[in-house]
C-alpha atoms as a PDB file:
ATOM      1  CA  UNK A   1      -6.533  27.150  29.913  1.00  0.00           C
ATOM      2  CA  UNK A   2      -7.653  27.843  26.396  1.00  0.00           C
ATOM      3  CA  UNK A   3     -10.633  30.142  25.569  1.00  0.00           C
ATOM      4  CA  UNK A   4     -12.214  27.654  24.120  1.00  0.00           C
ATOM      5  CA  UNK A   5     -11.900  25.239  26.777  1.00  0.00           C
ATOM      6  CA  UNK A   6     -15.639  25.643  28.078  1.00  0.00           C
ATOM      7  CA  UNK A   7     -17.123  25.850  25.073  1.00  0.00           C
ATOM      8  CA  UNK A   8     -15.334  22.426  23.466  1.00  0.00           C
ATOM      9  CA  UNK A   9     -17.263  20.746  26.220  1.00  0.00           C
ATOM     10  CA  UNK A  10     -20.669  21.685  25.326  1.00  0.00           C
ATOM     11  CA  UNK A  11     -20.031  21.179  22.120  1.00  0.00           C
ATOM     12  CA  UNK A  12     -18.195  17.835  21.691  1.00  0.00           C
ATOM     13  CA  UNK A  13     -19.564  17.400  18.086  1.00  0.00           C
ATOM     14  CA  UNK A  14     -16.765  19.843  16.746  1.00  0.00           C
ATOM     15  CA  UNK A  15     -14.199  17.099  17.178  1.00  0.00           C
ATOM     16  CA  UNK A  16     -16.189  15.506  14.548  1.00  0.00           C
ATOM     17  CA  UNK A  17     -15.312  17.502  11.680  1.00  0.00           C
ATOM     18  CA  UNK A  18     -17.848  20.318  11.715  1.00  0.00           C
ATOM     19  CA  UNK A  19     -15.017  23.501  11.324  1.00  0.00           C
ATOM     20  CA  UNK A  20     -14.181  24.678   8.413  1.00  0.00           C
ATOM     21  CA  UNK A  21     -12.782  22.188   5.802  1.00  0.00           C
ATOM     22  CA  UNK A  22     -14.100  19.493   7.940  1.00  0.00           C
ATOM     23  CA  UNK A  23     -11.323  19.945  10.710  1.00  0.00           C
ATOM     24  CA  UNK A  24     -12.094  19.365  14.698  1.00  0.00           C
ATOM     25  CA  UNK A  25     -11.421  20.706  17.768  1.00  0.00           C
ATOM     26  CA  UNK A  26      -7.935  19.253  18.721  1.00  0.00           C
ATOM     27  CA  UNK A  27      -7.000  18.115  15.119  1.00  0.00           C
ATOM     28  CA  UNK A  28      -3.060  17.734  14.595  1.00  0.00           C
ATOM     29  CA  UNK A  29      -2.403  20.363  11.547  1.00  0.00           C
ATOM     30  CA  UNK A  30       1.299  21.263   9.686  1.00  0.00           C
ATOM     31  CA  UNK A  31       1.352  24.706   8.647  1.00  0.00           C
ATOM     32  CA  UNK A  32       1.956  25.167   5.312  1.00  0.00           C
ATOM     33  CA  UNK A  33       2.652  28.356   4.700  1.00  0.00           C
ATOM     34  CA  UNK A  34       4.814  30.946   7.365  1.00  0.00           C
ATOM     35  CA  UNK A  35       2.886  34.015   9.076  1.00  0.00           C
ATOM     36  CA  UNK A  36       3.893  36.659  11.737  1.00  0.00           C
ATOM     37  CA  UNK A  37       2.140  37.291  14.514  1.00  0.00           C
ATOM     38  CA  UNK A  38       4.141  40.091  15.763  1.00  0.00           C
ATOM     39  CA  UNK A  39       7.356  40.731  17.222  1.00  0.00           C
ATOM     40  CA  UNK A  40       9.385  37.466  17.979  1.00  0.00           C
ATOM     41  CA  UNK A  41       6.162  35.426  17.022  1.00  0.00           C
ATOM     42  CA  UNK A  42       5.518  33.656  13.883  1.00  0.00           C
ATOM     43  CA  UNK A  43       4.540  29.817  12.793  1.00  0.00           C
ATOM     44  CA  UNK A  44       6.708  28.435   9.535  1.00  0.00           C
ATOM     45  CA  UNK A  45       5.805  26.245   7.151  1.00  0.00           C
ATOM     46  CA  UNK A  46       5.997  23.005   8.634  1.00  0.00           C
ATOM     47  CA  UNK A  47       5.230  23.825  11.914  1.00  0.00           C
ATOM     48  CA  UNK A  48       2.674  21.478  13.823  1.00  0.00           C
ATOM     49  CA  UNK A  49      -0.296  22.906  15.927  1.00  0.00           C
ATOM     50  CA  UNK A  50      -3.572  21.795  17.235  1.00  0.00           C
ATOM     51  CA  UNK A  51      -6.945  23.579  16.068  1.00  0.00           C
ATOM     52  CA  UNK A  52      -8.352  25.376  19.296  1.00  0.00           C
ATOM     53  CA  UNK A  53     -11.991  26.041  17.581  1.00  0.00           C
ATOM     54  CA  UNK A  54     -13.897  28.362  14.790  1.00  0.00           C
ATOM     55  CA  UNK A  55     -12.419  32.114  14.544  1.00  0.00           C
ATOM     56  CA  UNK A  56     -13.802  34.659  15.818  1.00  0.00           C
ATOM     57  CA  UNK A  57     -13.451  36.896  13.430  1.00  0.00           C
ATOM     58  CA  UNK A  58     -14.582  34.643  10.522  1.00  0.00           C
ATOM     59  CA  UNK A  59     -16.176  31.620  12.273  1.00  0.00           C
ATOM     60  CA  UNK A  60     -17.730  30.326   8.474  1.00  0.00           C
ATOM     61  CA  UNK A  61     -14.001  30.517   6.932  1.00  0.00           C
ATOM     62  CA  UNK A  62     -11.331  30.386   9.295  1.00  0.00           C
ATOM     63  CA  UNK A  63     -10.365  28.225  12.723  1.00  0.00           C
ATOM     64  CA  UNK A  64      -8.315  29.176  15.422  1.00  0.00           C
ATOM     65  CA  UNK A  65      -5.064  27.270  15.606  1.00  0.00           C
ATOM     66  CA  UNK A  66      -2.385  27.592  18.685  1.00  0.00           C
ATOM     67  CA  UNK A  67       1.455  26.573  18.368  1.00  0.00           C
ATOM     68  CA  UNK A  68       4.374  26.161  19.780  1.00  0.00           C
ATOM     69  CA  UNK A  69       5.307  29.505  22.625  1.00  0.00           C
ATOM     70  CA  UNK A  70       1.179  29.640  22.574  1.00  0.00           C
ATOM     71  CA  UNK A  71       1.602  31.035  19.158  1.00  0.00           C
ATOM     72  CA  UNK A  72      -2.638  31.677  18.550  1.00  0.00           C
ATOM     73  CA  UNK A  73      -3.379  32.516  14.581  1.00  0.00           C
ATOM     74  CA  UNK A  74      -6.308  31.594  12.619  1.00  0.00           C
ATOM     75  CA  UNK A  75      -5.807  30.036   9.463  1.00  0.00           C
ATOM     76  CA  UNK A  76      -7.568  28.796   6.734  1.00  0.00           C
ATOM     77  CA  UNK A  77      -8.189  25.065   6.017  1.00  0.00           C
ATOM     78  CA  UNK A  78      -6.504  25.255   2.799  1.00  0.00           C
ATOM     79  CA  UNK A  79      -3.016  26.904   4.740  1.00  0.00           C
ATOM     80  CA  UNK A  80      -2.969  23.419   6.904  1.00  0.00           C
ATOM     81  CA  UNK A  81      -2.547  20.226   6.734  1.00  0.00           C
ATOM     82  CA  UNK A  82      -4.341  17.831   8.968  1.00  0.00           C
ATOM     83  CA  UNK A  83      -2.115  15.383  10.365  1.00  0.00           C
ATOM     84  CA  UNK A  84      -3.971  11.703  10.730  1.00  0.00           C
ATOM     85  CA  UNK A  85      -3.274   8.711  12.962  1.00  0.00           C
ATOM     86  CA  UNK A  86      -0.638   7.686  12.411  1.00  0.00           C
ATOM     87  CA  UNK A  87       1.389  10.766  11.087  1.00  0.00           C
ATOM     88  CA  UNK A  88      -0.621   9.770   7.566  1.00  0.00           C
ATOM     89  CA  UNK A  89      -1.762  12.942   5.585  1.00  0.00           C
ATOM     90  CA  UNK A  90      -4.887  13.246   3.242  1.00  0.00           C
ATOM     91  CA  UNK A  91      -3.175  12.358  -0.669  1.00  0.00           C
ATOM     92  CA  UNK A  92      -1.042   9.640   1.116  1.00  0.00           C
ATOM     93  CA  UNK A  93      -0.687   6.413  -0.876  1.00  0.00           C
ATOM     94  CA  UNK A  94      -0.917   3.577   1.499  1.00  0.00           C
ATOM     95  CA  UNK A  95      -0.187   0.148   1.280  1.00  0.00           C
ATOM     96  CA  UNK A  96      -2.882  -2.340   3.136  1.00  0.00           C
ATOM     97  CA  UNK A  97      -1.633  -5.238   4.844  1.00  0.00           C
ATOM     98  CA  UNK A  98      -4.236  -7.503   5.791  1.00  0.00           C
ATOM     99  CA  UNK A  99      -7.483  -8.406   3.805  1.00  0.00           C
ATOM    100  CA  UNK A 100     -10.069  -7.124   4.492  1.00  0.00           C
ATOM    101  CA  UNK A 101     -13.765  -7.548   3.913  1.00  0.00           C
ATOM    102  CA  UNK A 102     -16.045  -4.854   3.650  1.00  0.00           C
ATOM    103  CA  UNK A 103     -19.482  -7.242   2.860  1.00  0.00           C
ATOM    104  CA  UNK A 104     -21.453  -6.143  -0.313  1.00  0.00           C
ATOM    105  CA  UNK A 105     -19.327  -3.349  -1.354  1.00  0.00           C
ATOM    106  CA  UNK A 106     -15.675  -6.387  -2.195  1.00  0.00           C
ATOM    107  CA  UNK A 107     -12.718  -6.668  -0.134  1.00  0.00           C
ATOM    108  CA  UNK A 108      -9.416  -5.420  -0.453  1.00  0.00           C
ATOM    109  CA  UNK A 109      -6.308  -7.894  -0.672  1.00  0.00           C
ATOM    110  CA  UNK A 110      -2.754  -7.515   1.443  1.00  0.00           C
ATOM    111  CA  UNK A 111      -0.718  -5.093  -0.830  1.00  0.00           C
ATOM    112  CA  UNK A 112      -3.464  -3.344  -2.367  1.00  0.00           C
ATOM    113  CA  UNK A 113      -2.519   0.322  -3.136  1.00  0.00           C
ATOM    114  CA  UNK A 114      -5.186   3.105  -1.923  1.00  0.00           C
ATOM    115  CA  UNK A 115      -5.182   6.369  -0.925  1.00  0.00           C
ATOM    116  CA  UNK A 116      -5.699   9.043   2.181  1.00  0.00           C
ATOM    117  CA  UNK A 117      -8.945  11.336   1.859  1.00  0.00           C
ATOM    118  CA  UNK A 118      -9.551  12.098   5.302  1.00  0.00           C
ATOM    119  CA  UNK A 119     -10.276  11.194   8.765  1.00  0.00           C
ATOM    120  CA  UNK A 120     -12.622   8.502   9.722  1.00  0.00           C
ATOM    121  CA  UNK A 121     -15.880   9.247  10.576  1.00  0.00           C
ATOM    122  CA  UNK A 122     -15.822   6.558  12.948  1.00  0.00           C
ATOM    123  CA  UNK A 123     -13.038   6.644  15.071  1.00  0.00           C
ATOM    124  CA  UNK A 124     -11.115   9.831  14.341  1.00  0.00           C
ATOM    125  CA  UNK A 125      -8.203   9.221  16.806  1.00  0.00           C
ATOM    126  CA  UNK A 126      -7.084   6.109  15.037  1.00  0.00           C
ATOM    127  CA  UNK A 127      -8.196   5.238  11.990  1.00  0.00           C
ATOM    128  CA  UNK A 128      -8.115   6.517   8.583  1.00  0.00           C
ATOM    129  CA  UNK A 129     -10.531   7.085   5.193  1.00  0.00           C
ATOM    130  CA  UNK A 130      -8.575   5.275   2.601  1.00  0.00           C
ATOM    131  CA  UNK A 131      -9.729   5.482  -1.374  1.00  0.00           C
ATOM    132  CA  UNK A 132      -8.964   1.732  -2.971  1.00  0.00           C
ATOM    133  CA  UNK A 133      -9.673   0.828  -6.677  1.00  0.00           C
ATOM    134  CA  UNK A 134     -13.560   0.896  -8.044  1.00  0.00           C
ATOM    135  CA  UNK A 135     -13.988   4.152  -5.197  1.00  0.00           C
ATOM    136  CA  UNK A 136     -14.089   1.511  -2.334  1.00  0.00           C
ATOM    137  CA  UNK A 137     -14.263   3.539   0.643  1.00  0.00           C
ATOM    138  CA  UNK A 138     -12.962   1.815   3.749  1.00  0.00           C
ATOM    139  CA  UNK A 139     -11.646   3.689   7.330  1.00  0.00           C
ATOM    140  CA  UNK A 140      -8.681   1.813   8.853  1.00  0.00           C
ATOM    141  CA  UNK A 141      -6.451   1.793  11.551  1.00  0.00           C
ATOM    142  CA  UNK A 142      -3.488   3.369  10.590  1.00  0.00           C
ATOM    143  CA  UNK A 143      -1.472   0.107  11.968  1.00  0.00           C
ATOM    144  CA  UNK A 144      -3.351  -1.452   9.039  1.00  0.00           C
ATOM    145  CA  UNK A 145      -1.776   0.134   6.332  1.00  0.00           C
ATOM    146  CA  UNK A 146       1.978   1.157   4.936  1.00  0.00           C
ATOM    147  CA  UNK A 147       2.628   4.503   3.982  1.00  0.00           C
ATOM    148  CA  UNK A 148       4.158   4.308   0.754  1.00  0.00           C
ATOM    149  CA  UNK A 149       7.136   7.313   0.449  1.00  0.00           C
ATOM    150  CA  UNK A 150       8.489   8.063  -2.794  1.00  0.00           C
ATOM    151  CA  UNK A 151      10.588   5.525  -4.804  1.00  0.00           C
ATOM    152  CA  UNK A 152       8.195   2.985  -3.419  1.00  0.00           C
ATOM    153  CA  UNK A 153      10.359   2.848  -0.322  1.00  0.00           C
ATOM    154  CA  UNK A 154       8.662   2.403   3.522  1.00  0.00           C
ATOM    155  CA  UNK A 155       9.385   3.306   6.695  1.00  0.00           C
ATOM    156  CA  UNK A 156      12.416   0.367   7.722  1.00  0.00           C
ATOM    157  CA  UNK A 157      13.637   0.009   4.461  1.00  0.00           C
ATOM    158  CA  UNK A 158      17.472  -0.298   4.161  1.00  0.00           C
ATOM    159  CA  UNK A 159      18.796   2.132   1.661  1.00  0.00           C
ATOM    160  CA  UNK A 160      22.520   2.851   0.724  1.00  0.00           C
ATOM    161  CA  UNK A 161      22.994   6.467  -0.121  1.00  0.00           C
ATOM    162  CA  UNK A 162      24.122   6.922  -3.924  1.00  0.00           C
ATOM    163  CA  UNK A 163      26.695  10.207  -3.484  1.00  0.00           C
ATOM    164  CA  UNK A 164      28.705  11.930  -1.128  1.00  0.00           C
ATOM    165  CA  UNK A 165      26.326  14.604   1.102  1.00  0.00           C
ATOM    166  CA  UNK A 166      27.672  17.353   2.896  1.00  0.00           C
ATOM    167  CA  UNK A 167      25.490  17.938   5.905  1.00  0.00           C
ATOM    168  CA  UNK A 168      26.980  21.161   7.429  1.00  0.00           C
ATOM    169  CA  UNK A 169      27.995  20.869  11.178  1.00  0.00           C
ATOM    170  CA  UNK A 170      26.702  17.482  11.200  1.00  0.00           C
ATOM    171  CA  UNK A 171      28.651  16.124   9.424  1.00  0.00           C
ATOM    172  CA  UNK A 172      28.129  14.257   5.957  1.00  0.00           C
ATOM    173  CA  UNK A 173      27.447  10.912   4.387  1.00  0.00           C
ATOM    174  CA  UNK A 174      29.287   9.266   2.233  1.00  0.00           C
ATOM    175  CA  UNK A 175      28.589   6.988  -1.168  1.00  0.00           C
ATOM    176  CA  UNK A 176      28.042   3.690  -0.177  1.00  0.00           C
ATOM    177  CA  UNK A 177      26.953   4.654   3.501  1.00  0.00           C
ATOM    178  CA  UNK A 178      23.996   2.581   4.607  1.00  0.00           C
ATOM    179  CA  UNK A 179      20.968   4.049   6.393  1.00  0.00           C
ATOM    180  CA  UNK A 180      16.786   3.468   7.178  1.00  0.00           C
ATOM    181  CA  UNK A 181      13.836   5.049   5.952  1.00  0.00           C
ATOM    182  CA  UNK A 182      12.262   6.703   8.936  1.00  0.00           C
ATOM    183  CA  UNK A 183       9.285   8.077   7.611  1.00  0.00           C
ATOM    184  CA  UNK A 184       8.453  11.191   4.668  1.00  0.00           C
ATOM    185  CA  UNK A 185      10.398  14.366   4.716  1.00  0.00           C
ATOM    186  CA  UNK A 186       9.217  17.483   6.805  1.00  0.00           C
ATOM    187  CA  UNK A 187      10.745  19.312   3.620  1.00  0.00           C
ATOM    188  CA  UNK A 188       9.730  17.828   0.404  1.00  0.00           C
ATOM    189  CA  UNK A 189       6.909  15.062   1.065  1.00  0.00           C
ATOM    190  CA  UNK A 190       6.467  14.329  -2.378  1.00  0.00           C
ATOM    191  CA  UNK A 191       9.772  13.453  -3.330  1.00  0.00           C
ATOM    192  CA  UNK A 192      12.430  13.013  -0.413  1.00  0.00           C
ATOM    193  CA  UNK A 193      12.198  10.413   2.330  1.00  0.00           C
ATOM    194  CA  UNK A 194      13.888  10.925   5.658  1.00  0.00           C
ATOM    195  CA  UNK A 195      16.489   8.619   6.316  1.00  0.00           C
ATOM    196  CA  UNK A 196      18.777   8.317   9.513  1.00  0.00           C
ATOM    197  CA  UNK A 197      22.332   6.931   9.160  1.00  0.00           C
ATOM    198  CA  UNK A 198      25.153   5.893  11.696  1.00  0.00           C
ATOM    199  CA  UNK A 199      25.222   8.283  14.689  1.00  0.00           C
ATOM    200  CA  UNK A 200      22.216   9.741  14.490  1.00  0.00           C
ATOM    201  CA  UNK A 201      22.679  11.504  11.289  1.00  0.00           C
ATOM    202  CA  UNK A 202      18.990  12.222   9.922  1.00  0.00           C
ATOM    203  CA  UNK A 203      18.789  13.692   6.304  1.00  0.00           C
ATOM    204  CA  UNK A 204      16.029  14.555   4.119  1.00  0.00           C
ATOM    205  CA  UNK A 205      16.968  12.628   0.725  1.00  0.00           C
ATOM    206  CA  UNK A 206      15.542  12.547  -2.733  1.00  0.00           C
ATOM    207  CA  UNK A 207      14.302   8.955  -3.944  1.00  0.00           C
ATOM    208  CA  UNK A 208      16.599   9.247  -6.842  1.00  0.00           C
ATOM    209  CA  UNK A 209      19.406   9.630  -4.610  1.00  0.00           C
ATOM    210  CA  UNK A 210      19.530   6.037  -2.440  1.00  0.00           C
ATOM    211  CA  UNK A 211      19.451   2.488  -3.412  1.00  0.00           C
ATOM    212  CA  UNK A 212      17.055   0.078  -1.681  1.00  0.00           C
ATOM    213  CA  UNK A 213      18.847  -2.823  -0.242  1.00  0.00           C
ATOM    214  CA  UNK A 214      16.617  -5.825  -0.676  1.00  0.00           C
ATOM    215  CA  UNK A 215      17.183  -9.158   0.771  1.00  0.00           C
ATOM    216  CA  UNK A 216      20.402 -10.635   0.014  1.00  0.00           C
ATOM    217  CA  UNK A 217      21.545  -7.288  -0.213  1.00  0.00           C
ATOM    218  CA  UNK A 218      20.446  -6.977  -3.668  1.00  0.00           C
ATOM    219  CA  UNK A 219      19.096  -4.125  -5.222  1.00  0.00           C
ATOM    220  CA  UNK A 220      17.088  -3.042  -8.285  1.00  0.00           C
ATOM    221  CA  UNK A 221      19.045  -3.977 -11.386  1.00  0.00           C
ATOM    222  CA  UNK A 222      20.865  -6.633  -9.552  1.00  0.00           C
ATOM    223  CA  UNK A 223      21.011  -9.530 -12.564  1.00  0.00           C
ATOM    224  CA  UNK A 224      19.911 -13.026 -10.974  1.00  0.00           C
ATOM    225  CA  UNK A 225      20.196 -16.934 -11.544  1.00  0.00           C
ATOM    226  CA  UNK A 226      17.462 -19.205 -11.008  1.00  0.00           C
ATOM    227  CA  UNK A 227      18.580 -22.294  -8.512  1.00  0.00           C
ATOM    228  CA  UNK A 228      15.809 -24.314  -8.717  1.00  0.00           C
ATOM    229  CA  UNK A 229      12.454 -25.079 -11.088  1.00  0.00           C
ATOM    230  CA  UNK A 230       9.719 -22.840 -10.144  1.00  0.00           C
ATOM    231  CA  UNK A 231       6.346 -23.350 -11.775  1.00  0.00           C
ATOM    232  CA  UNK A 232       4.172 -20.253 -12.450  1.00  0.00           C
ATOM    233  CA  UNK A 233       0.247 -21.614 -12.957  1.00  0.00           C
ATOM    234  CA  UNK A 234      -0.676 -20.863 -15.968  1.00  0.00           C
ATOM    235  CA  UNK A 235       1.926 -17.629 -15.907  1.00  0.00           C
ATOM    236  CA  UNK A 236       4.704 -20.497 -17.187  1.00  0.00           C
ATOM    237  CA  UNK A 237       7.755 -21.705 -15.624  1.00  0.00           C
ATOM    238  CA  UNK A 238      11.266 -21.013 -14.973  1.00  0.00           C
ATOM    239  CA  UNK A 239      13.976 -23.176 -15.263  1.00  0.00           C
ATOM    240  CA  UNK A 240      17.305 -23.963 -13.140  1.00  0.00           C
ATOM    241  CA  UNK A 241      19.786 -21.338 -14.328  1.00  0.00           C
ATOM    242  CA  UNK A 242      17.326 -18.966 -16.092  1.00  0.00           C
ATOM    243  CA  UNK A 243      18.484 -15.409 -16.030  1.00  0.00           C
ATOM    244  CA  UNK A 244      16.443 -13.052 -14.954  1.00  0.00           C
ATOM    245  CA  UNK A 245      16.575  -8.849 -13.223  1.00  0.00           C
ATOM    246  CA  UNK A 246      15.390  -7.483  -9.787  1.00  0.00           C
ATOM    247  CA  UNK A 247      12.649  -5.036 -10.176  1.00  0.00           C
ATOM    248  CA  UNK A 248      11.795  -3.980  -7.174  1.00  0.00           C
ATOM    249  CA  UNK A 249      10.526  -5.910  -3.573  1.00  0.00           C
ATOM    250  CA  UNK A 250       8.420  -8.357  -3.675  1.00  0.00           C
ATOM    251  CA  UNK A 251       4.888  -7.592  -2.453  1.00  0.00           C
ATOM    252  CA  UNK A 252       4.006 -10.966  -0.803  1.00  0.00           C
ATOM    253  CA  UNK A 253       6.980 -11.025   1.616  1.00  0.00           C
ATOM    254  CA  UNK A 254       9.188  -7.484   1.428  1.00  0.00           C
ATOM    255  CA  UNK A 255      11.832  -8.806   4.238  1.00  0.00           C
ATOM    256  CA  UNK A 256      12.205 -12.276   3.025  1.00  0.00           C
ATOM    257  CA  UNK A 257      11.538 -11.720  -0.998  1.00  0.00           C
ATOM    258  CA  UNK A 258      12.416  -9.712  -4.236  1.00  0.00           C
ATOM    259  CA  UNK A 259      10.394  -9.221  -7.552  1.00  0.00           C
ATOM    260  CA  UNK A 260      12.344 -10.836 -10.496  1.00  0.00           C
END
């Protein structure tokens, strides 16, 4: 068992968040940086581990962090990433979809934008500490919120790949080739989305180089015509056979609806 096995026991409280940079014991983190740890051993960016406790050798600084082949090297907080419920990450924008009222301090509306700053200090297994506009602090389940990927694009979405991609022995894709978002690249989180096309084929892509199929099977640019009256409130109204351009998904009703 681990050496820290005993000791986690006694002292539970660790799991909270009381290691360095506010990690527990048994926190999910990504490498993100690569270090040897001697012949035949090493962790690479990217790798995932689980924090075992403080370091020994600097208990105030460092924790202890074990990966894959029992791979044992402490770290820094600042050379992981802690990986929330839900595969979210602290600086994740999220998307919420279900209001929700926090008493005194507001509420926050379905499609509200916030972001990731942590773990809950409630319930660290499952939910989330999301930022939302005026500083609203609120911890969610991560079932409770979208991650938003670059481009604006979510985990599901339909997107049709934009140029030929040579994928080595795997094979390639080709323009025109339809595929789903399956969640944020191991590679490139801040601008590539990983998206899986026919056979199995999963590639790390940049936003910039898909289309998002929207309902219909239009997409972004797509030019449309009005069928029927629709009155806007006090926004105005459109009429039968006004033109007008797709701009994106529609934020009431992504798999039935498109911005215009």
């Amino acid at each position: 068992g681990s050496r820290f096995s005993g000791w986690r026991s006694e002292v539970n409280v660790s799991h909270l968040g009381n290691l360095p940079g506010g990690l527990g014991i048994g926190d999910v983190v990504i490498s993100k940086i690569r270090r040897s740890c001697g012949p035949n051993r090493s962790v690479a960016e990217g790798d995932r581990g689980t924090v075992e406790g403080p370091s020994t050798k600097d208990p105030k600084r460092m924790v202890t962090c074990v990966f894959s082949g029992d791979v044992t090297v402490d770290l820094l907080p600042t050379e992981v990433d802690i990986e929330l419920p839900g595969g979210l990450r602290v600086g994740d924008v999220v998307i919420c979809k279900n209001r929700t009222a926090c008493g005194a301090r507001g509420s926050i509306a379905e499609g509200d934008r916030g972001r990731v700053i942590g773990p809950s200090k409630l319930d660290r297994d499952s939910r989330v500490a999301c930022q939302f506009a005026r500083g609203l602090v609120v911890d969610l389940l991560a079932m409770e919120v979208n991650m938003e990927l670059p481009g604006g694009l979510r985990v599901g979405d339909v997107v049709i790949c934009k140029n030929r991609m040579a994928c080595g022995a795997r094979g390639s894709i080709a323009e025109g080739d339809r595929g789903r978002v399956i969640g944020p690249s191991k590679l490139d989180r801040g601008s590539r989305v990983a998206c899986q096309f026919g056979w199995g084929l999963v590639v790390d892509l940049l936003a910039t180089e898909v289309d998002m199929e929207l309902p219909g099977g239009l997409r972004i640019g797509d030019i449309v015509i009005c069928k029927n009256r629709m009155a806007c409130g006090a926004r105005g109204s459109i009429a039968e056979g006004d033109r007008g351009r797709v701009i994106g998904p529609s934020k009431l009703g992504r798999d039935s609806r498109v911005a215009c």
